[in-house]
Protein backbone atom coordinates (compact mmCIF):
# COMPACT_ATOMS: atom_id res chain seq x y z
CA UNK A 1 0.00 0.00 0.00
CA UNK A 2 1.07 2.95 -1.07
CA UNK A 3 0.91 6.95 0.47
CA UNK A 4 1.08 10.26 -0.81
CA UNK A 5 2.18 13.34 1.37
CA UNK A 6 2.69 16.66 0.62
CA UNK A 7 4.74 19.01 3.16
CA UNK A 8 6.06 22.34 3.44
CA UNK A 9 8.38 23.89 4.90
CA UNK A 10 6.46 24.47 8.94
CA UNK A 11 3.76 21.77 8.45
CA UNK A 12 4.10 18.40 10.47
CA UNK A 13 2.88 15.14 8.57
CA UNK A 14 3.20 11.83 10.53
CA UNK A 15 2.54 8.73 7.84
CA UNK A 16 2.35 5.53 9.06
CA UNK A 17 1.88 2.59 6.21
CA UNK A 18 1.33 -0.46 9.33
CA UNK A 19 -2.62 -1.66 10.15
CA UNK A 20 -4.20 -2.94 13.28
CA UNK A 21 -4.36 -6.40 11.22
CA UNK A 22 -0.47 -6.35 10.03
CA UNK A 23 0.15 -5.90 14.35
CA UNK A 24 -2.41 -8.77 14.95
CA UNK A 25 -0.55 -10.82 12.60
CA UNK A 26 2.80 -10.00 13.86
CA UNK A 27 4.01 -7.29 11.17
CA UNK A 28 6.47 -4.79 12.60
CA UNK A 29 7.29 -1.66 10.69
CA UNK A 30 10.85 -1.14 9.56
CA UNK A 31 13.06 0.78 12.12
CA UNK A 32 13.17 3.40 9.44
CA UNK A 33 9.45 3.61 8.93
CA UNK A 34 8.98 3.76 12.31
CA UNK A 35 11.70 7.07 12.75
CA UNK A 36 10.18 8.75 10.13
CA UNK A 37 6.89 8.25 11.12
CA UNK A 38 7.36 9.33 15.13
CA UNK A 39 9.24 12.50 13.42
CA UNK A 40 7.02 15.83 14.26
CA UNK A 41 8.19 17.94 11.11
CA UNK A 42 9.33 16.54 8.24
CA UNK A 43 11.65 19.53 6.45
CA UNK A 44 12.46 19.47 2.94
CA UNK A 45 15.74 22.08 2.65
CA UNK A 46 15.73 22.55 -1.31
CA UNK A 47 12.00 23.52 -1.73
CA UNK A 48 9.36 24.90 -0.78
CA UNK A 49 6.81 22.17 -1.20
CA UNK A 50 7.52 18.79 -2.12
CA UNK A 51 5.69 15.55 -2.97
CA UNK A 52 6.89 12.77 -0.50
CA UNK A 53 6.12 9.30 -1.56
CA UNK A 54 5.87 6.47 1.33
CA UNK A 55 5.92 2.83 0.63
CA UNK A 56 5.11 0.05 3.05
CA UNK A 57 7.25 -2.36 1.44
CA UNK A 58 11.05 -3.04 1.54
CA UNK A 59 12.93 -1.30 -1.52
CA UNK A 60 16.95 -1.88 -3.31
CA UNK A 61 17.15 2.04 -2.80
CA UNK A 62 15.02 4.03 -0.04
CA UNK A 63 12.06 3.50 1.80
CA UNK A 64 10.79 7.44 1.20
CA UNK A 65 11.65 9.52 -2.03
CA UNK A 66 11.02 12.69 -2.37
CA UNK A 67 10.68 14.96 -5.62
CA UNK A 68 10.01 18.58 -5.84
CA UNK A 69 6.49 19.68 -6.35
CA UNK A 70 6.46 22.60 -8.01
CA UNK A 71 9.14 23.56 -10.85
CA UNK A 72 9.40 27.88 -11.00
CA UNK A 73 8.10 29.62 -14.69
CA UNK A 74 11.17 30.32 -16.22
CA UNK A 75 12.24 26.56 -15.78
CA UNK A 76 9.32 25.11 -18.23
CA UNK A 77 10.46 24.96 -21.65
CA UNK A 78 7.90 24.69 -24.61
CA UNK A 79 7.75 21.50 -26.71
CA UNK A 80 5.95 20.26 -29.72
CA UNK A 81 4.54 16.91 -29.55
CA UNK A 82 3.84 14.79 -32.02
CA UNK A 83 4.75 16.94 -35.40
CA UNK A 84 4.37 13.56 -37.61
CA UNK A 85 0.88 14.35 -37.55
CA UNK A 86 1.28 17.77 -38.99
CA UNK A 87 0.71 17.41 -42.82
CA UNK A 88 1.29 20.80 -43.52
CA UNK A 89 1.99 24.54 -42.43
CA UNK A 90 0.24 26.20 -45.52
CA UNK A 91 -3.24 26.42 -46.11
CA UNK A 92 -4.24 24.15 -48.98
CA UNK A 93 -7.18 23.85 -51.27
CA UNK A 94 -8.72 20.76 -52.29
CA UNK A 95 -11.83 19.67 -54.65
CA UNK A 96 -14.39 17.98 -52.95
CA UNK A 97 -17.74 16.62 -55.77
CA UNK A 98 -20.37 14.51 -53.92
CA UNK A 99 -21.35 12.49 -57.08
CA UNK A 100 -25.28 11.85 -58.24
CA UNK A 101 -25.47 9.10 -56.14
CA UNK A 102 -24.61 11.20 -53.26
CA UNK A 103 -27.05 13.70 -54.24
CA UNK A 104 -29.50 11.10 -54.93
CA UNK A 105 -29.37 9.72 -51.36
CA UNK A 106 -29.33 13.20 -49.71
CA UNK A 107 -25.98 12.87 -48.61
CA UNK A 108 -24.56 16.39 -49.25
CA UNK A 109 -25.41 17.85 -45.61
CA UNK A 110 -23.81 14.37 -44.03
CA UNK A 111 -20.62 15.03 -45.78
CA UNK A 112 -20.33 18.72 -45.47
CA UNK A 113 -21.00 18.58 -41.95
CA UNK A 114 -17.90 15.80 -41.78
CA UNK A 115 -15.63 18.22 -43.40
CA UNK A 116 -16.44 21.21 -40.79
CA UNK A 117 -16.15 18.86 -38.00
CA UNK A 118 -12.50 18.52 -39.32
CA UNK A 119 -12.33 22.05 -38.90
CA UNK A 120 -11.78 22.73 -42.82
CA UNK A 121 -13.02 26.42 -44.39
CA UNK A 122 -16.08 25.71 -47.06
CA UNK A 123 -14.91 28.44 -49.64
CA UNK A 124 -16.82 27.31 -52.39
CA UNK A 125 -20.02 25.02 -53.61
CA UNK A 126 -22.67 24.96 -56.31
CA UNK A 127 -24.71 22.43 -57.65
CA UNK A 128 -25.29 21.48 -61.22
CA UNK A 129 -25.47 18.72 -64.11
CA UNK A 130 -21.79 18.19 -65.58
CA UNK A 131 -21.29 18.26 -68.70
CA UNK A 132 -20.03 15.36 -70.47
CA UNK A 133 -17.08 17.77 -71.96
CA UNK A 134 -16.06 18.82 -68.56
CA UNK A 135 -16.16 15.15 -66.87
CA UNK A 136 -13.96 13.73 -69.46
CA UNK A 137 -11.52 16.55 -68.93
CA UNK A 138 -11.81 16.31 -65.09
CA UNK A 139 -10.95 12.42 -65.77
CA UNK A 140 -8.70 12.82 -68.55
CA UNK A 141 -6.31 10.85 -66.46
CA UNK A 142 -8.31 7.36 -66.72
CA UNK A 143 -9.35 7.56 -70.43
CA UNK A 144 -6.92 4.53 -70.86
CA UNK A 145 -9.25 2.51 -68.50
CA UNK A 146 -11.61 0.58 -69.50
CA UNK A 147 -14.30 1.45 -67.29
CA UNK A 148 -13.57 5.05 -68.34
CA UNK A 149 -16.73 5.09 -70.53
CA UNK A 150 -19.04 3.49 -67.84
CA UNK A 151 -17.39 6.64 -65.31
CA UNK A 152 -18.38 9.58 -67.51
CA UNK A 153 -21.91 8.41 -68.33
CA UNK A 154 -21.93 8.17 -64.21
CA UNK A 155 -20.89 11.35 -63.39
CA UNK A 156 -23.38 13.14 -66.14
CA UNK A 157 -26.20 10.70 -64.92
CA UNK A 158 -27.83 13.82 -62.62
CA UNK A 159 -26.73 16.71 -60.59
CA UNK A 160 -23.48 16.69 -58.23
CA UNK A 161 -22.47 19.28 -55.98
CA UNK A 162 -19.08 20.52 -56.52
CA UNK A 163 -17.06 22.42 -53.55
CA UNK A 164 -13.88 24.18 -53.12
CA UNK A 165 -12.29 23.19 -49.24
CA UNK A 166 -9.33 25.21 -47.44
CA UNK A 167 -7.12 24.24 -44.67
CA UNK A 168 -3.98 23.24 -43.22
CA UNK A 169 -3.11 19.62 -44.47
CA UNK A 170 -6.71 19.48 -46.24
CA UNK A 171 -5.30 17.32 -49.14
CA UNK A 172 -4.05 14.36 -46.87
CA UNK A 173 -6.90 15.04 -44.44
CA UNK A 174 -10.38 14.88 -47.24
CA UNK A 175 -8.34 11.38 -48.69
CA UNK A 176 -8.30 10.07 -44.78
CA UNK A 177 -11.83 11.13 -44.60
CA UNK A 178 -13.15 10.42 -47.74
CA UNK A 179 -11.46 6.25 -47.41
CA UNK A 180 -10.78 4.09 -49.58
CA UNK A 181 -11.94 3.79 -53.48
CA UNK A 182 -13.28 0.24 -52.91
CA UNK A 183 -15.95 1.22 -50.18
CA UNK A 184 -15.45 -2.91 -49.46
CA UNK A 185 -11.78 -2.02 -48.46
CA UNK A 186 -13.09 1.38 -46.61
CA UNK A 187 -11.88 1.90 -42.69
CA UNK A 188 -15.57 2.20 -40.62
CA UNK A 189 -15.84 6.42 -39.82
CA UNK A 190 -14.94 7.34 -43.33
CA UNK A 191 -17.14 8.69 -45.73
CA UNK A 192 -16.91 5.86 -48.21
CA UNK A 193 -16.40 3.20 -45.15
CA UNK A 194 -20.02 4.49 -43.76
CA UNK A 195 -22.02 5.35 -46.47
CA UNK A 196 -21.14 3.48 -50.14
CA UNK A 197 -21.22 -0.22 -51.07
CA UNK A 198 -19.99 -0.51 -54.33
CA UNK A 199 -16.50 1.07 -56.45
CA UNK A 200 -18.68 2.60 -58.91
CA UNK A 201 -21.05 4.04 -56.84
CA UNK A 202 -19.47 5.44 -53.85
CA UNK A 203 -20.69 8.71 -53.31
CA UNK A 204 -17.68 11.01 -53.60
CA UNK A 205 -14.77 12.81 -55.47
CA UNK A 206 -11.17 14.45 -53.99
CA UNK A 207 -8.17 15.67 -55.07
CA UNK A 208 -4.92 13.48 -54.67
CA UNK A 209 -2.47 16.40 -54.39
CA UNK A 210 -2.29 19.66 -53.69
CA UNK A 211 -1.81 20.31 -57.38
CA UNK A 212 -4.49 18.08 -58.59
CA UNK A 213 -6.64 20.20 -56.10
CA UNK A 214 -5.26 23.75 -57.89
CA UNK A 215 -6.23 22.17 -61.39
CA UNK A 216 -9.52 20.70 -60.50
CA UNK A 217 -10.86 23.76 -58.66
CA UNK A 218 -9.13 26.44 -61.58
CA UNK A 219 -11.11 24.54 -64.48
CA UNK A 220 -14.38 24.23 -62.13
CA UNK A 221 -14.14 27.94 -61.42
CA UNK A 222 -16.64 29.53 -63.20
CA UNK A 223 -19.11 26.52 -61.95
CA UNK A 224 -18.25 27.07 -58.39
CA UNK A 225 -19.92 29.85 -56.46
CA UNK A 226 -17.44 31.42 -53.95
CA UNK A 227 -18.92 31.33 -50.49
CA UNK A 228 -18.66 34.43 -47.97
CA UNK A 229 -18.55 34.18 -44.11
CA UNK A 230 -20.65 36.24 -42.15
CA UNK A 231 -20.52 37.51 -38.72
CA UNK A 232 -23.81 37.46 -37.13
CA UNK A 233 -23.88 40.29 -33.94
């Protein structure tokens, strides 16, 4: 069993870590227990207060230890803990689409309201029907694929809601939210993970890279409707 005292420079503290059972069953207290605990005022010459920690078992080094309990202002130094998990010290944009079958289900609000949570800026959104032009530009990348066909006539299927996101780290950040492609393969808490079943229907677009993000949101411009914040009084 173990006891915690705290004692200052004029205060008495008598600690005592033996029971009426431990006497009944012929425990005695170690000579140095016992001096310690018979002492009227325990001093502590280095501090003012200190934290003294008594055991009531045998130790390799001391019975009591003692540490100081409060360390003076000019002694803390500042530290930065864990900056791993910082992706980035610039603000980044990213291109967020919830696709038609987002739209469909009446997702939009769900998955805005994840990426505010996050703490990200909403500085664009509009919705609209792409045009097939514009979707095989914005996936110019996968026209070698054979399901690139199958993708377009997907995205121009009905209305998706395009948005423009801000934020420190925002690229990394919408991917870790958004999840996997295969919804199958999706961690449970992301978007995809939550919400979609299938590859080909699951529910949302984002950029890959901070320059993906720059291109998609620079040819989406004029379709995007900048969004201003207002402070209500």
């Amino acid at each position: 069993m173990d006891a915690v005292s705290v004692v200052g420079g004029r205060s008495a503290c008598v600690a005592s870590s033996s029971s009426k059972a431990g006497r009944d069953n012929g425990y005695r207290a170690p000579r140095s227990c016992l001096n310690y605990a018979r002492s009227p005022i325990l001093r502590t010459p280095s501090s003012k207060h200190h934290y003294l920690h008594l055991a009531a078992f045998h130790s390799n080094t001391h019975l009591f230890s003692s540490g100081p309990g409060h360390v003076p202002r000019s002694r803390i130094q500042p530290r930065i803990f864990l900056p791993h998990l910082v992706a980035s010290l610039e603000v980044e944009e990213t291109y967020i689409m919830v696709k038609p079958d987002g739209v469909q289900r009446g997702l939009v609000g769900e998955i805005i309201s994840r990426f505010e949570k996050k703490g990200f800026k909403l500085t664009g959104l509009k919705l609209f029907r792409c045009p097939k032009e514009l979707a095989q530009e914005h996936y110019k990348d996968l026209q070698s694929k054979p399901f690139f066909p199958k993708l377009i006539e997907y995205i121009t299927s009905g209305p998706v809601v395009s948005m423009a996101w801000e934020g420190v780290g925002v690229v990394v950040s919408a991917r870790k939210l958004i999840g996997s492609t295969n919804p199958l393969q999706a961690e449970p808490g992301t978007i995809r993970g939550d919400l979609a079943v299938q590859t080909g229907r699951n529910i949302v677009h984002g950029s890959d890279s901070p320059e993906n993000g720059k291109r998609e949101i620079g040819m989406l411009r004029n379709q995007i409707y900048r969004v201003k914040c207002f402070h209500i009084i």
